[in-house]
N, C-alpha and C. Protein backbone atom coordinates (compact mmCIF):
# COMPACT_ATOMS: atom_id res chain seq x y z
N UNK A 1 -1.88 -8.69 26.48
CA UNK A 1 -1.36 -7.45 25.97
C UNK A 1 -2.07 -7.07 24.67
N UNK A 2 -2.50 -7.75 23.72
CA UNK A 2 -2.85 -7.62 22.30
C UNK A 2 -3.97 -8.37 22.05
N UNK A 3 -4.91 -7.82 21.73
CA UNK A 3 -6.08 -8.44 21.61
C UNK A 3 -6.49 -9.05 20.30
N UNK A 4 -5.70 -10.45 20.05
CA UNK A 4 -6.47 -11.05 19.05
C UNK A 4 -7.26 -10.92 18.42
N UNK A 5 -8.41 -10.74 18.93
CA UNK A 5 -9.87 -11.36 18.52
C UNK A 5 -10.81 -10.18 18.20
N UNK A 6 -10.15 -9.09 18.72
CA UNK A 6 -10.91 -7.40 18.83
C UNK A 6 -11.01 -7.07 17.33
N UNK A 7 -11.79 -6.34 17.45
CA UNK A 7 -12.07 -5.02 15.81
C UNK A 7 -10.48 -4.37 15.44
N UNK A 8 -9.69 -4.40 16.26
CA UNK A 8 -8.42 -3.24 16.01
C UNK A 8 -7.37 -4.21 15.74
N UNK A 9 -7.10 -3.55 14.34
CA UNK A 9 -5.62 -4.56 14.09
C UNK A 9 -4.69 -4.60 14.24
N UNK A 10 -4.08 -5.62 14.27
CA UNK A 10 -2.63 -6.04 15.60
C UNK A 10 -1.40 -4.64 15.15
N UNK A 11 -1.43 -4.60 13.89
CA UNK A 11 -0.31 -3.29 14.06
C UNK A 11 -0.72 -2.13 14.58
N UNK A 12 -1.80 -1.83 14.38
CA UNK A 12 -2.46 -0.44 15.43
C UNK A 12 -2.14 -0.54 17.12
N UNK A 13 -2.16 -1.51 17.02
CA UNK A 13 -2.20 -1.92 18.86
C UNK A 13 -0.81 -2.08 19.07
N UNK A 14 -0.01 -2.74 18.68
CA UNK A 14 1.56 -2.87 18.60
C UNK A 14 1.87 -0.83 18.37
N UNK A 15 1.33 -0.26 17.60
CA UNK A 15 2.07 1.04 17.42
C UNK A 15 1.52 1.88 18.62
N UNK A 16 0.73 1.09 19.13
CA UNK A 16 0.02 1.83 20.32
C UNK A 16 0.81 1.66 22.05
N UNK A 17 1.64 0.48 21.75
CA UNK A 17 2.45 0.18 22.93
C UNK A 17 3.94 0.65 22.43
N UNK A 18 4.10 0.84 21.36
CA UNK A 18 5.82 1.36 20.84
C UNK A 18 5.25 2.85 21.30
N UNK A 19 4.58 3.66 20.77
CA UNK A 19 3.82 4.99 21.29
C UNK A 19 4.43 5.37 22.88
N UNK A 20 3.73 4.53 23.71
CA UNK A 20 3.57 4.50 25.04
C UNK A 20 4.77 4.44 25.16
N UNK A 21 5.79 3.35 24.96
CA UNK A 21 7.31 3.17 25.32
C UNK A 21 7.88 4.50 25.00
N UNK A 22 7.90 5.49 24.03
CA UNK A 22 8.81 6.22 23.54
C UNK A 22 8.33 7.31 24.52
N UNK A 23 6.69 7.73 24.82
CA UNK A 23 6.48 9.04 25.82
C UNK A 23 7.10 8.78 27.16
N UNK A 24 7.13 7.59 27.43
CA UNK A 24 7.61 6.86 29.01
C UNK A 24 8.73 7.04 29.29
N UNK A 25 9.79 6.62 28.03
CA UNK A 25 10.84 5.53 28.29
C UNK A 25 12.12 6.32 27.26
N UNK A 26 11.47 6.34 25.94
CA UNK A 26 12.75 6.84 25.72
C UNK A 26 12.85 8.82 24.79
N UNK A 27 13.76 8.86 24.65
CA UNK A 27 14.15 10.68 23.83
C UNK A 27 14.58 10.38 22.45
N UNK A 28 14.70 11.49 21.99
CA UNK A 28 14.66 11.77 20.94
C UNK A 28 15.99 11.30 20.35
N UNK A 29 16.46 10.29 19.25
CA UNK A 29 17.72 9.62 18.86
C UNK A 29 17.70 8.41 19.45
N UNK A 30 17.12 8.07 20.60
CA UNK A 30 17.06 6.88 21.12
C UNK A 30 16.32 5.29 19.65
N UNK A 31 17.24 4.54 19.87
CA UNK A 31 16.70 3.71 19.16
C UNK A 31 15.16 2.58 19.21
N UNK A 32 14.31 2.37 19.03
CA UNK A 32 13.76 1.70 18.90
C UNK A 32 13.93 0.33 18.26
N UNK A 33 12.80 -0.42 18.78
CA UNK A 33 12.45 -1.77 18.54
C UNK A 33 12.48 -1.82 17.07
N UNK A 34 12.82 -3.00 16.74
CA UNK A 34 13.43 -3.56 15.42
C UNK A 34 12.34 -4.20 14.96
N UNK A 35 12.11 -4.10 13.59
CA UNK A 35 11.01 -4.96 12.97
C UNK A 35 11.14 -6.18 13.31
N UNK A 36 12.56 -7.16 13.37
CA UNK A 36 12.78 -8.45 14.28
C UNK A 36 12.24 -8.87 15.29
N UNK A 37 12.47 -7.44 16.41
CA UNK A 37 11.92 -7.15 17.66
C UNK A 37 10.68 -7.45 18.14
N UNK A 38 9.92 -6.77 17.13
CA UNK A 38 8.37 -6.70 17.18
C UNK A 38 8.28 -8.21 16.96
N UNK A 39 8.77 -8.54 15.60
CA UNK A 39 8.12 -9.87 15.87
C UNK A 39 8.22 -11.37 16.68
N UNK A 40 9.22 -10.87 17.38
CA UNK A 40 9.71 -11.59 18.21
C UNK A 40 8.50 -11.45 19.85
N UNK A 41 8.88 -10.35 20.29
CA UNK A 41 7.75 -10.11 21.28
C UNK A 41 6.44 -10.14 20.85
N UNK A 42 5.55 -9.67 19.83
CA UNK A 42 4.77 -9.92 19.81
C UNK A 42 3.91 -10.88 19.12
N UNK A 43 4.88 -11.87 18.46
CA UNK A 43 4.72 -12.65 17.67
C UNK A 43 3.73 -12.50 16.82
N UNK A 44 4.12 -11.67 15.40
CA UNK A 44 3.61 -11.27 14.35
C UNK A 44 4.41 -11.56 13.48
N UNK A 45 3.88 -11.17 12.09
CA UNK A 45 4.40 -11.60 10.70
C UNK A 45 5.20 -10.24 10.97
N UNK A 46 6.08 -10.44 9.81
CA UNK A 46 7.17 -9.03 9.16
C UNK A 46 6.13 -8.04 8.91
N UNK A 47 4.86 -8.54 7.69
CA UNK A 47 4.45 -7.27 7.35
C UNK A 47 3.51 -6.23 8.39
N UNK A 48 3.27 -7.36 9.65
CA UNK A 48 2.72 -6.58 10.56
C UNK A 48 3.67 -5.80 11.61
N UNK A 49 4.98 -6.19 11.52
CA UNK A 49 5.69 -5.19 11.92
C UNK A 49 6.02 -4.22 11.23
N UNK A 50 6.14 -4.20 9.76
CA UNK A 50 6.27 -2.84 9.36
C UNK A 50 5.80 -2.03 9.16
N UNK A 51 4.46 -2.10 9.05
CA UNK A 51 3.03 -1.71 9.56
C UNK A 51 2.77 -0.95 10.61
N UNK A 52 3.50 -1.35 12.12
CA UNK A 52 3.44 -0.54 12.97
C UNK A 52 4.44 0.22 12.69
N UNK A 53 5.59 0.15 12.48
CA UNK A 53 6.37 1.18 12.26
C UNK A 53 6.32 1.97 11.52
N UNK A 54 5.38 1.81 10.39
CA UNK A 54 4.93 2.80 9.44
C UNK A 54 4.08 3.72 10.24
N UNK A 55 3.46 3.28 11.04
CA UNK A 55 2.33 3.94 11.68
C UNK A 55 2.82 5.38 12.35
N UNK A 56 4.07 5.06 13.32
CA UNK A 56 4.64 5.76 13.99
C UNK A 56 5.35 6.58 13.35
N UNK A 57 6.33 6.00 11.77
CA UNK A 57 6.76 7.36 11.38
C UNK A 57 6.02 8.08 10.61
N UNK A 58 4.60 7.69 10.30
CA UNK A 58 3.52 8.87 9.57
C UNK A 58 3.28 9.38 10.78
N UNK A 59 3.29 9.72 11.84
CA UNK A 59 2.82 10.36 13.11
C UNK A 59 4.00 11.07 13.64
N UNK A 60 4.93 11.05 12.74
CA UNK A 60 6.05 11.72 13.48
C UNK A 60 7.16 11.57 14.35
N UNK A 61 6.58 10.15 15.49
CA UNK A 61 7.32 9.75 16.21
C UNK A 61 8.75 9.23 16.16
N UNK A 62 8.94 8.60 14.98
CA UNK A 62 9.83 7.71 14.53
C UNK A 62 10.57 8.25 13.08
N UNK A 63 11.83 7.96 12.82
CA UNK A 63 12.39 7.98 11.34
C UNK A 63 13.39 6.49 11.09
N UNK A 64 13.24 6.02 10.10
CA UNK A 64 13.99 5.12 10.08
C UNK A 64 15.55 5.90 8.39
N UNK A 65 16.50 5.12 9.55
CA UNK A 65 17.68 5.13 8.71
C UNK A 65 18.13 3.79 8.00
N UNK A 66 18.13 3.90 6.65
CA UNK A 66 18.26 2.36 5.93
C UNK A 66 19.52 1.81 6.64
N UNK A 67 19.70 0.51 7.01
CA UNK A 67 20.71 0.10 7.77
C UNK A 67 21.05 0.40 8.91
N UNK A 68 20.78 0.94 9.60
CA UNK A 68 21.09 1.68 11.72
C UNK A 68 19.72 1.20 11.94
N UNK A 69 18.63 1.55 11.56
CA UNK A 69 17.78 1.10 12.29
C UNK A 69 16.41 2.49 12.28
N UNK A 70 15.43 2.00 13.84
CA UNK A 70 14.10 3.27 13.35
C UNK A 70 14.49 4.41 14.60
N UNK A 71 14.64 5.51 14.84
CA UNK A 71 14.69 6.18 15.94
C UNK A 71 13.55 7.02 16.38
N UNK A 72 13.64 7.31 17.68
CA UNK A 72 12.75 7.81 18.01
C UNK A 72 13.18 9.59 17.34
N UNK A 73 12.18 10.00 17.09
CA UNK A 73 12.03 12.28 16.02
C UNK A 73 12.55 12.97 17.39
N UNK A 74 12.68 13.96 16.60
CA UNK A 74 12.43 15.19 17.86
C UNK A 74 11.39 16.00 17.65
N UNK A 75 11.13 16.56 18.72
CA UNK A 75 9.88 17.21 18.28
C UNK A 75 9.90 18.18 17.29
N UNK A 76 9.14 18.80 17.03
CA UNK A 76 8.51 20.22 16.12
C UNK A 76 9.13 21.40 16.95
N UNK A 77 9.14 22.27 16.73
CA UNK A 77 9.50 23.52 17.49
C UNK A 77 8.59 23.81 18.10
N UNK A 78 7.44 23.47 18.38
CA UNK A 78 6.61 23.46 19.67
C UNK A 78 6.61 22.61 20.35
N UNK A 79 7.74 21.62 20.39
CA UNK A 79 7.85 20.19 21.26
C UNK A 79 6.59 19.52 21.10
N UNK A 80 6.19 19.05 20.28
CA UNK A 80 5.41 17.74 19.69
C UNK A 80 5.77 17.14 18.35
N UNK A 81 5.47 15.88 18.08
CA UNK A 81 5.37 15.70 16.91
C UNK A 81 4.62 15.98 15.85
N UNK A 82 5.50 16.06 14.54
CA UNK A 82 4.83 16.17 13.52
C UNK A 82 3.49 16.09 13.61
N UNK A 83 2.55 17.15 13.12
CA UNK A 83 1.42 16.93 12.94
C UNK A 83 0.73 15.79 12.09
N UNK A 84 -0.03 14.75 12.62
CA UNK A 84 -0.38 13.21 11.95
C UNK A 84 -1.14 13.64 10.87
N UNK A 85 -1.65 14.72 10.43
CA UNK A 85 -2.37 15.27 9.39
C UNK A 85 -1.64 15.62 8.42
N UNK A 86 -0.29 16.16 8.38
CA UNK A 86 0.30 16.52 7.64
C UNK A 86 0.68 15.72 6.48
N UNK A 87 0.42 15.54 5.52
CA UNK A 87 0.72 15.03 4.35
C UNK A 87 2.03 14.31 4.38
N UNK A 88 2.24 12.82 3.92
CA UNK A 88 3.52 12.59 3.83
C UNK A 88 4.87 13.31 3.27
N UNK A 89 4.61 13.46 2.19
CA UNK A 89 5.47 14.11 1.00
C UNK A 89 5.81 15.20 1.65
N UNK A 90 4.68 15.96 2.09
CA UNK A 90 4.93 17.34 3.12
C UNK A 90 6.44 17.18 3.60
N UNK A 91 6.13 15.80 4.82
CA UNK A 91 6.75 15.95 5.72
C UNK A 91 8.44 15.66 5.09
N UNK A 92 8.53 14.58 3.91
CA UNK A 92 9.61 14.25 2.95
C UNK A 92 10.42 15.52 3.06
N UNK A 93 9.51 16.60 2.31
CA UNK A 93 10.38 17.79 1.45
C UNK A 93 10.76 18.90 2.53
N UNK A 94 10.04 18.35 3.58
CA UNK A 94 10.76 19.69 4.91
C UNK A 94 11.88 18.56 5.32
N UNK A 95 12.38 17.43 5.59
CA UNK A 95 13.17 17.08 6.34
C UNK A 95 14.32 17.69 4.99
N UNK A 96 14.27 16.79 3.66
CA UNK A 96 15.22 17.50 2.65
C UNK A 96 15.43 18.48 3.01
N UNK A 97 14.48 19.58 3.32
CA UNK A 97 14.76 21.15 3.21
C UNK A 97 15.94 21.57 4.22
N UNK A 98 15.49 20.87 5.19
CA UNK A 98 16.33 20.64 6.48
C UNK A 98 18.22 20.34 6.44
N UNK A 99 17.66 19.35 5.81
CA UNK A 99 19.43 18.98 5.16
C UNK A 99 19.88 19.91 4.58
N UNK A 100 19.12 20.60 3.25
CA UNK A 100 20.00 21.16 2.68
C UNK A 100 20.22 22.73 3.41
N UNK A 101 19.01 22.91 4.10
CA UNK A 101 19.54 24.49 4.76
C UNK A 101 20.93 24.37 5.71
N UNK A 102 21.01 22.88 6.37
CA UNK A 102 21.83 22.91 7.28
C UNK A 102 23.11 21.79 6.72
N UNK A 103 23.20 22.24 5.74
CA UNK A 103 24.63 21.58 5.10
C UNK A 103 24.60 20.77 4.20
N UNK A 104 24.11 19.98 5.07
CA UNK A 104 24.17 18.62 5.05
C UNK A 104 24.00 17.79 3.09
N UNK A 105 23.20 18.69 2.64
CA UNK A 105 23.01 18.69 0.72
C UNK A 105 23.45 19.97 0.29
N UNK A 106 24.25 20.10 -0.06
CA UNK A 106 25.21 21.42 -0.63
C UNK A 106 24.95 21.71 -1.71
N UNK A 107 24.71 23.02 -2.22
CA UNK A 107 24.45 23.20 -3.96
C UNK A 107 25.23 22.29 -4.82
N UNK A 108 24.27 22.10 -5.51
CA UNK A 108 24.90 21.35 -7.21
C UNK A 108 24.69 19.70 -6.64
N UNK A 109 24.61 19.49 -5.00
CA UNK A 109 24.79 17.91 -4.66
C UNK A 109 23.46 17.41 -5.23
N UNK A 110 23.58 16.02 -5.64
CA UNK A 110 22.56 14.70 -5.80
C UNK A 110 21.64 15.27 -4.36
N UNK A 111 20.53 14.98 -4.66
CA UNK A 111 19.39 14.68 -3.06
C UNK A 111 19.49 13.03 -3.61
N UNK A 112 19.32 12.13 -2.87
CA UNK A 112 18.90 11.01 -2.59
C UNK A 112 18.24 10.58 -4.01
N UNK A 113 18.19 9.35 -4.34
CA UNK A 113 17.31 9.02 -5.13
C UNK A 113 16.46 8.79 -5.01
N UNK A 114 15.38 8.52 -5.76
CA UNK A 114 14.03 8.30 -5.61
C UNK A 114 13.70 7.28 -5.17
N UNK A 115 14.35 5.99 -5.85
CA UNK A 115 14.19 4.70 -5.04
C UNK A 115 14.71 4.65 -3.73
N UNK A 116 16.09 5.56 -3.24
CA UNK A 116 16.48 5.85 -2.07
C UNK A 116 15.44 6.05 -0.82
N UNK A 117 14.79 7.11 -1.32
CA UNK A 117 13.63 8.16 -0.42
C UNK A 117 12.76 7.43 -0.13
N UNK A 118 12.83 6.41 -1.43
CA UNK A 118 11.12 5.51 -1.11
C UNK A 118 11.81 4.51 -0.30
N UNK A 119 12.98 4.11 -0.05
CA UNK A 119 13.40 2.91 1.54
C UNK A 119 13.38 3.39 2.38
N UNK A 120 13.77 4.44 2.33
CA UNK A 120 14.53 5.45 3.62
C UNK A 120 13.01 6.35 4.23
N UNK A 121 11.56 6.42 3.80
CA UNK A 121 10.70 6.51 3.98
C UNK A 121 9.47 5.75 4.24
N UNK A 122 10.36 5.01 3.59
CA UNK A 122 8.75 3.45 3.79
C UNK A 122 7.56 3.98 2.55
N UNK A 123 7.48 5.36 2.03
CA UNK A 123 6.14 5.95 1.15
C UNK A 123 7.03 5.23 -0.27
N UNK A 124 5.56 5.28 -1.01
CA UNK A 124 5.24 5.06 -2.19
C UNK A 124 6.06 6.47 -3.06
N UNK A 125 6.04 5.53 -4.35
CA UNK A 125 7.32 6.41 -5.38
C UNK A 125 6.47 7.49 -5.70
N UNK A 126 5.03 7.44 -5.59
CA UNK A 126 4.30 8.44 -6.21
C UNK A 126 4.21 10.07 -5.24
N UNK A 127 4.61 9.44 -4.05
CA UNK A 127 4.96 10.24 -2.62
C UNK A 127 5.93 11.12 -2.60
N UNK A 128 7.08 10.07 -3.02
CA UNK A 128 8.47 10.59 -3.25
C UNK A 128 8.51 11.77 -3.84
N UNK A 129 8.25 11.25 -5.24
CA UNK A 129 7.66 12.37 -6.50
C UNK A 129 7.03 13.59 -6.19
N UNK A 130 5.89 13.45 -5.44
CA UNK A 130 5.37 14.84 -5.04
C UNK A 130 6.56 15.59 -4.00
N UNK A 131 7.27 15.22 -3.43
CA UNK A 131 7.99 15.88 -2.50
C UNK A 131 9.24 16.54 -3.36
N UNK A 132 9.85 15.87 -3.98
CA UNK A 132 10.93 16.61 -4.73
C UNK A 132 10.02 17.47 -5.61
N UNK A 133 8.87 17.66 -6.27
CA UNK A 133 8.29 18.37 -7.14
C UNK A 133 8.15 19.83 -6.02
N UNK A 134 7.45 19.81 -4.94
CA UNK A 134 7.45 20.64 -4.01
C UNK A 134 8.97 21.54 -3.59
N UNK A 135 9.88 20.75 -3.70
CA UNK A 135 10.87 21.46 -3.49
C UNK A 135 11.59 22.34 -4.83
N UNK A 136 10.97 21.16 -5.61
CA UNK A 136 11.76 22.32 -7.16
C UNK A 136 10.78 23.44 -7.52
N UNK A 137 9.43 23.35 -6.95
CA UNK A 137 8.65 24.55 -7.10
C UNK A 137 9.08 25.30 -6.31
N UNK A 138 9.60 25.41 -5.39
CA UNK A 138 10.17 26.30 -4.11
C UNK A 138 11.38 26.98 -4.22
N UNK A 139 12.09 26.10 -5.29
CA UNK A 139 13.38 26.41 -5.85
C UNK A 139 14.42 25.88 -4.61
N UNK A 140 14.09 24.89 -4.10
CA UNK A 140 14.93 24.50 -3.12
C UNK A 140 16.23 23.26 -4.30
N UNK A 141 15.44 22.68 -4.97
CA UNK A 141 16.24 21.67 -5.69
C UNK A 141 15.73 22.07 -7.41
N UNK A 142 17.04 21.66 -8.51
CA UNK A 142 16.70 21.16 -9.81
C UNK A 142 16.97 19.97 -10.07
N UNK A 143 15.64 19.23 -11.33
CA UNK A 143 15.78 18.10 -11.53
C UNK A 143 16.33 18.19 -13.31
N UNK A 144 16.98 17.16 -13.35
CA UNK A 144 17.77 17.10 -14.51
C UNK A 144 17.48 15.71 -15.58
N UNK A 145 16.88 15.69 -16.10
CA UNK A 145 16.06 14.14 -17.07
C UNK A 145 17.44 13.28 -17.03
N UNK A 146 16.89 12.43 -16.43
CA UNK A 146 17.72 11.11 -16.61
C UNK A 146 19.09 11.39 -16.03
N UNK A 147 19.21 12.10 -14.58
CA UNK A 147 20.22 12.29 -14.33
C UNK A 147 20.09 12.26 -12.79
N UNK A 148 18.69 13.27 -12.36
CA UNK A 148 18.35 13.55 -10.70
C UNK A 148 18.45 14.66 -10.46
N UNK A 149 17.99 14.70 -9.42
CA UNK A 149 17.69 16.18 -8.55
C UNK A 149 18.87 16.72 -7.87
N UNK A 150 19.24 17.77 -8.05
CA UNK A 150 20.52 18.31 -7.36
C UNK A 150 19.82 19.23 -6.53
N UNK A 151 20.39 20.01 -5.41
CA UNK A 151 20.12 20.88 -4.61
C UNK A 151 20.33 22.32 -5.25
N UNK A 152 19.73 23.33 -5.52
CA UNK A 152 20.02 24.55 -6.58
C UNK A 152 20.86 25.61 -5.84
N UNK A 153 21.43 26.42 -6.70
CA UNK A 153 22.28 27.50 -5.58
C UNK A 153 21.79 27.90 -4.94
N UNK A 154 22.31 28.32 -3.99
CA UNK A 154 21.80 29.14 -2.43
C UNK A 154 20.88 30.37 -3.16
N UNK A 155 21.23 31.17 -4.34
CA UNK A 155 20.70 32.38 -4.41
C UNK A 155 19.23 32.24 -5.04
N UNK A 156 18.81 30.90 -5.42
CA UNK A 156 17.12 30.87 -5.39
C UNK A 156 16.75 29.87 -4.34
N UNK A 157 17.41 29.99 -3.26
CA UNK A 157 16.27 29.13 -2.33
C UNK A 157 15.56 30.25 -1.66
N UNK A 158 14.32 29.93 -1.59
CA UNK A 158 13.10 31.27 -0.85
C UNK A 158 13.66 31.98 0.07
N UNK A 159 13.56 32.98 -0.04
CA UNK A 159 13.96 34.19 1.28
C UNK A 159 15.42 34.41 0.97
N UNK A 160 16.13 33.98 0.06
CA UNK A 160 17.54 34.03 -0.47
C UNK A 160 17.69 35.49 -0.80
C-alpha cells in the first residue's frame, strides 16, 4: 500500500488514500480516520499522522473539531473543495465570516481565541493573526488590546 522506500513521503501518500476514501466512501460531516487510526493502520509516528491530516484540511477536504474529531467539508458552492491555492488564513476568516453571518458569533461576542484558532486549525499563530486582521479590515470583527476580538455590529459588516 505505501511505499517505503519511494521519493514521496509517507504523509503525502497516507493523505492520498484518506483523499480516495472520502471521494468513494464517505459525505460531507462524515467522520474520518483518527490520528490514532492512521497510525495504527499504517503504522506511522503521530507526527506523520498529523501531517496527513494537515494535508487534507489545507485542501479543503477535511476540518477538524478540537475534541469530536476531523470531518469530512462540504463543498464550495460549486460543489468542490476549497480551492488548495487559497491561502490558509483566507480560508480561517471566511469560515469565521460564516459563523458570524449565520449566527452562530453574534455582535459584541468573543471569536475564538487565538491560541483556540491555532488548535482548532492546525496553522501557525502568525496565520491566525492574518485572518482576524482580514476580518477587522472588512469590519467583520473588533479587536480590543488585551482583551480579543469581538464580532462588530451588524451595521458595519460589508454590504450592511
Amino acid at each position: 500500500m505505501l511505499n517505503r522506500e519511494g521519493d514521496t513521503y509517507l504523509y503525502l501518500q497516507i493523505s492520498e488514500v484518506i483523499r480516495s476514501r472520502i471521494i468513494a466512501e464517505l459525505s460531507p460531516g462524515d467522520l474520518v480516520i483518527s490520528e490514532a487510526g492512521i497510525q495504527r493502520e499504517f503504522q506511522v509516528a503521530r507526527t506523520t499522522a498529523r501531517r496527513a491530516i494537515r494535508v487534507l484540511r489545507n485542501q479543503g477536504l477535511v476540518h477538524t473539531r478540537q475534541g469530536e474529531g476531523t470531518f469530512v467539508s462540504a463543498p464550495d458552492a460549486r460543489g468542490r473543495p476549497a480551492d488548495p491555492q487559497t491561502p490558509i488564513y483566507q480560508l480561517i476568516a471566511e469560515e469565521l465570516r460564516k459563523r458570524i453571518k449565520a449566527g452562530e458569533l453574534a455582535p459584541g461576542q468573543a471569536i475564538p481565541s487565538e491560541i483556540g484558532l491555532v488548535r482548532h486549525y492546525g496553522a501557525a499563530r502568525e496565520t491566525v493573526r492574518r485572518a482576524v486582521t482580514l476580518l477587522r479590515e472588512q469590519g467583520w470583527v473588533r479587536s480590543v488590546p488585551h482583551r480579543g476580538s469581538f464580532v462588530a455590529p451588524q451595521e458595519s459588516w460589508p454590504g450592511a
